[in-house]
N, C-alpha and C. Protein backbone atom coordinates (compact mmCIF):
# COMPACT_ATOMS: atom_id res chain seq x y z
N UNK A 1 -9.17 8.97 10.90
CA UNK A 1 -8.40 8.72 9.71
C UNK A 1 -7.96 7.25 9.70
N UNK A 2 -8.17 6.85 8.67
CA UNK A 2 -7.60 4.93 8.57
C UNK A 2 -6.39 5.35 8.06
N UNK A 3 -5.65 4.31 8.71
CA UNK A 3 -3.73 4.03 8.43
C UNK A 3 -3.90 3.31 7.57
N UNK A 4 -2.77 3.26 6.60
CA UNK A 4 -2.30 2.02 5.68
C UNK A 4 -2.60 0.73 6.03
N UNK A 5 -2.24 0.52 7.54
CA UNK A 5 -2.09 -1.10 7.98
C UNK A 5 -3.74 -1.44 7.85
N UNK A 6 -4.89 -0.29 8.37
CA UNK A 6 -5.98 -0.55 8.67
C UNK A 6 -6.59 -1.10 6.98
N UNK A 7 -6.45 0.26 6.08
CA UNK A 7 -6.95 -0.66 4.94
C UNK A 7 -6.08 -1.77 4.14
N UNK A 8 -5.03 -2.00 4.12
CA UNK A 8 -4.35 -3.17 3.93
C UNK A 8 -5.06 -4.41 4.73
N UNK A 9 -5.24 -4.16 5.57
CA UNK A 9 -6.08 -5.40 6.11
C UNK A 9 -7.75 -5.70 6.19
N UNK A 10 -8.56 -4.67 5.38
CA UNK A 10 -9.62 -4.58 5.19
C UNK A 10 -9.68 -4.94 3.36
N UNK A 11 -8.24 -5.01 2.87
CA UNK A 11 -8.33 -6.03 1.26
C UNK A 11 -8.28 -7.63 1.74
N UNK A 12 -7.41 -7.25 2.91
CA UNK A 12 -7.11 -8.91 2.96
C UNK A 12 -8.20 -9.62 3.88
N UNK A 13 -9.30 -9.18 4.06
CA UNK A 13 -9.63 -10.05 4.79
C UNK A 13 -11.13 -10.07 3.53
N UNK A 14 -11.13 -9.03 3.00
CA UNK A 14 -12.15 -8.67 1.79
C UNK A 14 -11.75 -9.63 0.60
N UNK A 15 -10.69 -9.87 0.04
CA UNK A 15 -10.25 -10.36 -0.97
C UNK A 15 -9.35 -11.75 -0.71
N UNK A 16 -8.94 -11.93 0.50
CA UNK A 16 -8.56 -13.03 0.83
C UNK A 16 -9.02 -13.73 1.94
N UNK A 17 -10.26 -13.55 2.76
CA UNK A 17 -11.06 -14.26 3.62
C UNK A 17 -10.08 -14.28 4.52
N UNK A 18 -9.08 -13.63 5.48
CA UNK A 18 -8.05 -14.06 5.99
C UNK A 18 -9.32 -13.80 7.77
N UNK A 19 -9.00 -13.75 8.75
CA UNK A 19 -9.59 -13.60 9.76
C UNK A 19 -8.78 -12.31 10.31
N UNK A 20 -9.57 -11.37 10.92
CA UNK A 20 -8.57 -10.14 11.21
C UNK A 20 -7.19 -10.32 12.60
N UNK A 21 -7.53 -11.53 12.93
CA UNK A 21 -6.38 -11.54 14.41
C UNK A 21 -5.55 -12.07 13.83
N UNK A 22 -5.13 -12.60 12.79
CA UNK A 22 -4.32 -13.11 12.22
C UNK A 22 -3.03 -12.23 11.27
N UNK A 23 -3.90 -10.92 10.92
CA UNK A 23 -3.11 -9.91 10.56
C UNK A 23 -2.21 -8.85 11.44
N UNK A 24 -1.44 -9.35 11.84
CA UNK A 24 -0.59 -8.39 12.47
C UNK A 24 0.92 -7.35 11.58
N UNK A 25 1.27 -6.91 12.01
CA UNK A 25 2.77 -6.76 11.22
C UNK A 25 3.33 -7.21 10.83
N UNK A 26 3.98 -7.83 12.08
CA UNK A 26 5.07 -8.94 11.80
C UNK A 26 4.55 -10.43 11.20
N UNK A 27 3.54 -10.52 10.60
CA UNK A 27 3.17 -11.50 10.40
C UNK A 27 3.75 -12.07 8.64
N UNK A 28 4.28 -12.98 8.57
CA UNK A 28 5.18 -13.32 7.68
C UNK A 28 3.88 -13.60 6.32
N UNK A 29 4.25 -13.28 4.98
CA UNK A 29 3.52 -13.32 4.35
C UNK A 29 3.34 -15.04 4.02
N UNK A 30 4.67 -15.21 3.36
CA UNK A 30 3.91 -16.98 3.43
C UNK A 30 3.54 -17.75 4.82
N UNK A 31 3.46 -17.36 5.75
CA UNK A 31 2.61 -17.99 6.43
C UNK A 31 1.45 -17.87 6.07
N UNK A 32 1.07 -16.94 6.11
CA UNK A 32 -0.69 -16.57 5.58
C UNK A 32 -0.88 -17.21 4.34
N UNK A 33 0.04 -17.89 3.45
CA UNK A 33 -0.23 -18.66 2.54
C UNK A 33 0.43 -17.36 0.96
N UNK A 34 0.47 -16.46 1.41
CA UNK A 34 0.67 -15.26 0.44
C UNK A 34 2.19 -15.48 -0.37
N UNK A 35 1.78 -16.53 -1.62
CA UNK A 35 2.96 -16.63 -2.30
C UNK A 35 3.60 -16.04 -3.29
N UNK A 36 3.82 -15.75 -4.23
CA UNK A 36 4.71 -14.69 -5.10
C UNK A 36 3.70 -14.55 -5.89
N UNK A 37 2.75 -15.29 -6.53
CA UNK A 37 1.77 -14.89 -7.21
C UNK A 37 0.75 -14.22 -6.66
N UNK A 38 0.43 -14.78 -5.25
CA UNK A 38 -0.51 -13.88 -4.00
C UNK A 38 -0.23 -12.69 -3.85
N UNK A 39 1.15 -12.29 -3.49
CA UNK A 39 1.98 -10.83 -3.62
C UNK A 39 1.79 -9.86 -5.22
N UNK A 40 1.84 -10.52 -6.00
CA UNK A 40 1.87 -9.90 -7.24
C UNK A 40 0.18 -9.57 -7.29
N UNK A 41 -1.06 -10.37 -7.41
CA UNK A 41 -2.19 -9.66 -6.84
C UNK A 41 -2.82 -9.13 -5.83
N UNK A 42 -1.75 -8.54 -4.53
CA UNK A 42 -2.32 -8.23 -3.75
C UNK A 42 -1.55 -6.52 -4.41
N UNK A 43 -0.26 -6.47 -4.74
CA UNK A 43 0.23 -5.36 -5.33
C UNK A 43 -0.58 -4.91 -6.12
N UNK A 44 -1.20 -5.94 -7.12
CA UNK A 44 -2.39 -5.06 -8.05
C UNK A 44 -3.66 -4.90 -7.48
N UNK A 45 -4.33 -4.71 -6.44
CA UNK A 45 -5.11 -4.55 -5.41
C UNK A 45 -4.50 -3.53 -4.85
N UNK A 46 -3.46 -3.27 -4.45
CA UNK A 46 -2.85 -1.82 -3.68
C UNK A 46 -2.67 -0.80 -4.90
N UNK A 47 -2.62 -1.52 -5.91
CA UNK A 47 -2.10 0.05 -7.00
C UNK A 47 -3.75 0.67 -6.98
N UNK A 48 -5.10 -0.17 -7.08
CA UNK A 48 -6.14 0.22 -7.42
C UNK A 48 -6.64 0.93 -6.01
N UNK A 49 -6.36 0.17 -4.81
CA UNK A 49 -6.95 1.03 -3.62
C UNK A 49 -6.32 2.41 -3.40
N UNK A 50 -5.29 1.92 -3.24
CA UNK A 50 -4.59 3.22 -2.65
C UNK A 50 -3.60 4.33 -3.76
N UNK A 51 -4.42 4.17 -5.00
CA UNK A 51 -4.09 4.97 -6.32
C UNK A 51 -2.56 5.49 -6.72
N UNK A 52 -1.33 4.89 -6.27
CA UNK A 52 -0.15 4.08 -6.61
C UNK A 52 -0.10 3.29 -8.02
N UNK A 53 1.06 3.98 -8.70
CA UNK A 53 1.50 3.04 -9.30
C UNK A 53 3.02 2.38 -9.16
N UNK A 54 2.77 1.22 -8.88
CA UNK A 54 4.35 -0.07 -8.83
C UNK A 54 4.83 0.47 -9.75
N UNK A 55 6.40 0.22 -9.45
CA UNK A 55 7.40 0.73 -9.88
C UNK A 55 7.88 -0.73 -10.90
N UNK A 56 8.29 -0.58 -11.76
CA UNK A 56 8.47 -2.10 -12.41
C UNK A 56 10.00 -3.37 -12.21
N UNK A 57 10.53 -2.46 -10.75
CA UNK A 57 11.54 -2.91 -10.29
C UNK A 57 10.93 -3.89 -9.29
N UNK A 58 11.38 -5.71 -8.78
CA UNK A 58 10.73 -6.19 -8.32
C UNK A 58 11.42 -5.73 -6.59
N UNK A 59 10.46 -6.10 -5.96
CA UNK A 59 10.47 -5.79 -4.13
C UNK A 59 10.07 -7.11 -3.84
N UNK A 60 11.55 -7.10 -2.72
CA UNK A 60 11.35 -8.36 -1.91
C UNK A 60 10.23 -8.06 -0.65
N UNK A 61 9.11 -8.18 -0.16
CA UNK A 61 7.78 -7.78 0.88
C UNK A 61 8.27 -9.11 1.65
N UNK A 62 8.25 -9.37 2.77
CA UNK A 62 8.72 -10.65 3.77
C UNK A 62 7.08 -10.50 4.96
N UNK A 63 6.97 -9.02 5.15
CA UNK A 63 5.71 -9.19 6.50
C UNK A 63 4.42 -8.50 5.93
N UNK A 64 3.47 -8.37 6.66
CA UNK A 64 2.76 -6.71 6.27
C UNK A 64 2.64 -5.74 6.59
N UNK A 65 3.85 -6.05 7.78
CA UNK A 65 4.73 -4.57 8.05
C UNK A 65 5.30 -4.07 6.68
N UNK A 66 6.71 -5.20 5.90
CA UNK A 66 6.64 -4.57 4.85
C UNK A 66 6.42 -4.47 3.63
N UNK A 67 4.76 -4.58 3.86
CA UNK A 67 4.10 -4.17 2.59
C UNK A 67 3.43 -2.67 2.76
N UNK A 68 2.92 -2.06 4.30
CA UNK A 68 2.52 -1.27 4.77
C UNK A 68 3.89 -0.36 4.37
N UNK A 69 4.89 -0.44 4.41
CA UNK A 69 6.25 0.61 4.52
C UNK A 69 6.72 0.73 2.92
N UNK A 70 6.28 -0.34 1.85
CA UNK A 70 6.48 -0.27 0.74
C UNK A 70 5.18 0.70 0.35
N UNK A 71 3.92 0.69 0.68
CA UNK A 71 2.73 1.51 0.20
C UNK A 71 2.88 2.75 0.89
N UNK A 72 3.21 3.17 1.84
CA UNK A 72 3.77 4.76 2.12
C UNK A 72 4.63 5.25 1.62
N UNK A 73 5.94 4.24 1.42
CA UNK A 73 6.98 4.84 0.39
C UNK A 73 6.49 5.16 -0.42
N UNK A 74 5.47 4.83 -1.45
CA UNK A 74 5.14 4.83 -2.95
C UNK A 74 4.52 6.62 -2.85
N UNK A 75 3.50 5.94 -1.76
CA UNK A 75 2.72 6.86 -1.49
C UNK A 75 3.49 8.55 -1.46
N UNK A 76 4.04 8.36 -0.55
CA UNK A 76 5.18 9.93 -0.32
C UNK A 76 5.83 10.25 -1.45
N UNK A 77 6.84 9.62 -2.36
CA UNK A 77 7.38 9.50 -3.30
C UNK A 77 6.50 9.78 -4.44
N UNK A 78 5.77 9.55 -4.57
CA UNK A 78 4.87 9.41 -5.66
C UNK A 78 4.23 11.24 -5.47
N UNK A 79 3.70 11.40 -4.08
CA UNK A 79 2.99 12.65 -3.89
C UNK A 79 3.97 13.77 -4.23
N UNK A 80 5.29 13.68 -3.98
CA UNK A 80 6.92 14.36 -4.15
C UNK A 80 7.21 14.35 -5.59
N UNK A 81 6.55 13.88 -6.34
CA UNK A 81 6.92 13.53 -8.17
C UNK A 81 5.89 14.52 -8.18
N UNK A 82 4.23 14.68 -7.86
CA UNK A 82 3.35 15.19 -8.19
C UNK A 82 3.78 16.94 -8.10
N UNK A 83 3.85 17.07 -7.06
CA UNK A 83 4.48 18.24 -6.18
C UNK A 83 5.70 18.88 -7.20
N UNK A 84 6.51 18.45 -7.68
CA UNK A 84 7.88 18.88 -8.06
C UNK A 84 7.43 18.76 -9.95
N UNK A 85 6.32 18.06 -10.45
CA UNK A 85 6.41 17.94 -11.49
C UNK A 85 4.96 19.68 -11.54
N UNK A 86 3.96 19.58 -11.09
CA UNK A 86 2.88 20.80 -10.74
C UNK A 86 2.93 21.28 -9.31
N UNK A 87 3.87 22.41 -8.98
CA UNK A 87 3.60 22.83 -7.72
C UNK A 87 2.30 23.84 -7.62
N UNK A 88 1.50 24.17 -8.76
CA UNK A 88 0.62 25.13 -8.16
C UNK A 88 -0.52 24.49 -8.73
N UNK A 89 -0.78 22.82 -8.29
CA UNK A 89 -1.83 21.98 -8.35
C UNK A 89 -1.95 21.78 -7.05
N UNK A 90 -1.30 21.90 -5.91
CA UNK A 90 -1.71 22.04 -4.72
C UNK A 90 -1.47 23.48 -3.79
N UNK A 91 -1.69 24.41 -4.58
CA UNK A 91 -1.44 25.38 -4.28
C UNK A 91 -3.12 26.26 -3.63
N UNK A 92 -3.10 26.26 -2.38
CA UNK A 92 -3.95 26.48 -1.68
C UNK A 92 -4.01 28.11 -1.61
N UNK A 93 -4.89 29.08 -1.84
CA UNK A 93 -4.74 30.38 -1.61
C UNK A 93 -5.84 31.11 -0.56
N UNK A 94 -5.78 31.70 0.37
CA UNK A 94 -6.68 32.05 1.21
C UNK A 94 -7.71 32.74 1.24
N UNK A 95 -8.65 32.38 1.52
CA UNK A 95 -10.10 33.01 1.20
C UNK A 95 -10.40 34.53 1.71
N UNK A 96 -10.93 35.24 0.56
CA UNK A 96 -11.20 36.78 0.26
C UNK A 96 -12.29 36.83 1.11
């Protein structure tokens, strides 16, 4: 199973040529050069990969730790809207 961090860093090295040792967690986004406009298309790159939609409230992201912890939030939250809005769209029943 690929983690968040794994494909988060398979856009950035896909869409931003970055080198993969360079992506760590804690790795500060403007260092990597990733400036508010960089952030704003890498968010629209995460809404399309990982089928999320941004919330239209802005988020301060500082690493890609937390951009990884902002795309699971969405992620969970988002699956918890799905869930509570159709609970018997994942409603699994056992085979006859």
């Amino acid at each position: 199973m690929t983690t968040t961090f794994e494909r988060l860093r398979t856009i950035l090295i896909k869409d931003y040529m970055f080198t993969p040792d360079l992506l760590v967690l804690d790795a500060p986004l403007e260092e990597l050069g990733i400036d508010s406009l960089g952030t704003a298309e890498l968010l629209f790159n995460i809404e399309d990969e990982f089928g999320v939609t941004l919330p239209p409230d802005a988020v301060q992201l500082t690493t890609l730790g937390d951009v990884v912890g902002f795309i699971d939030g969405l992620i969970v939250a988002q699956h918890k809207s799905k869930i509570q809005t159709d609970p018997i769209a994942d409603l699994v029943l056992p085979a006859v």
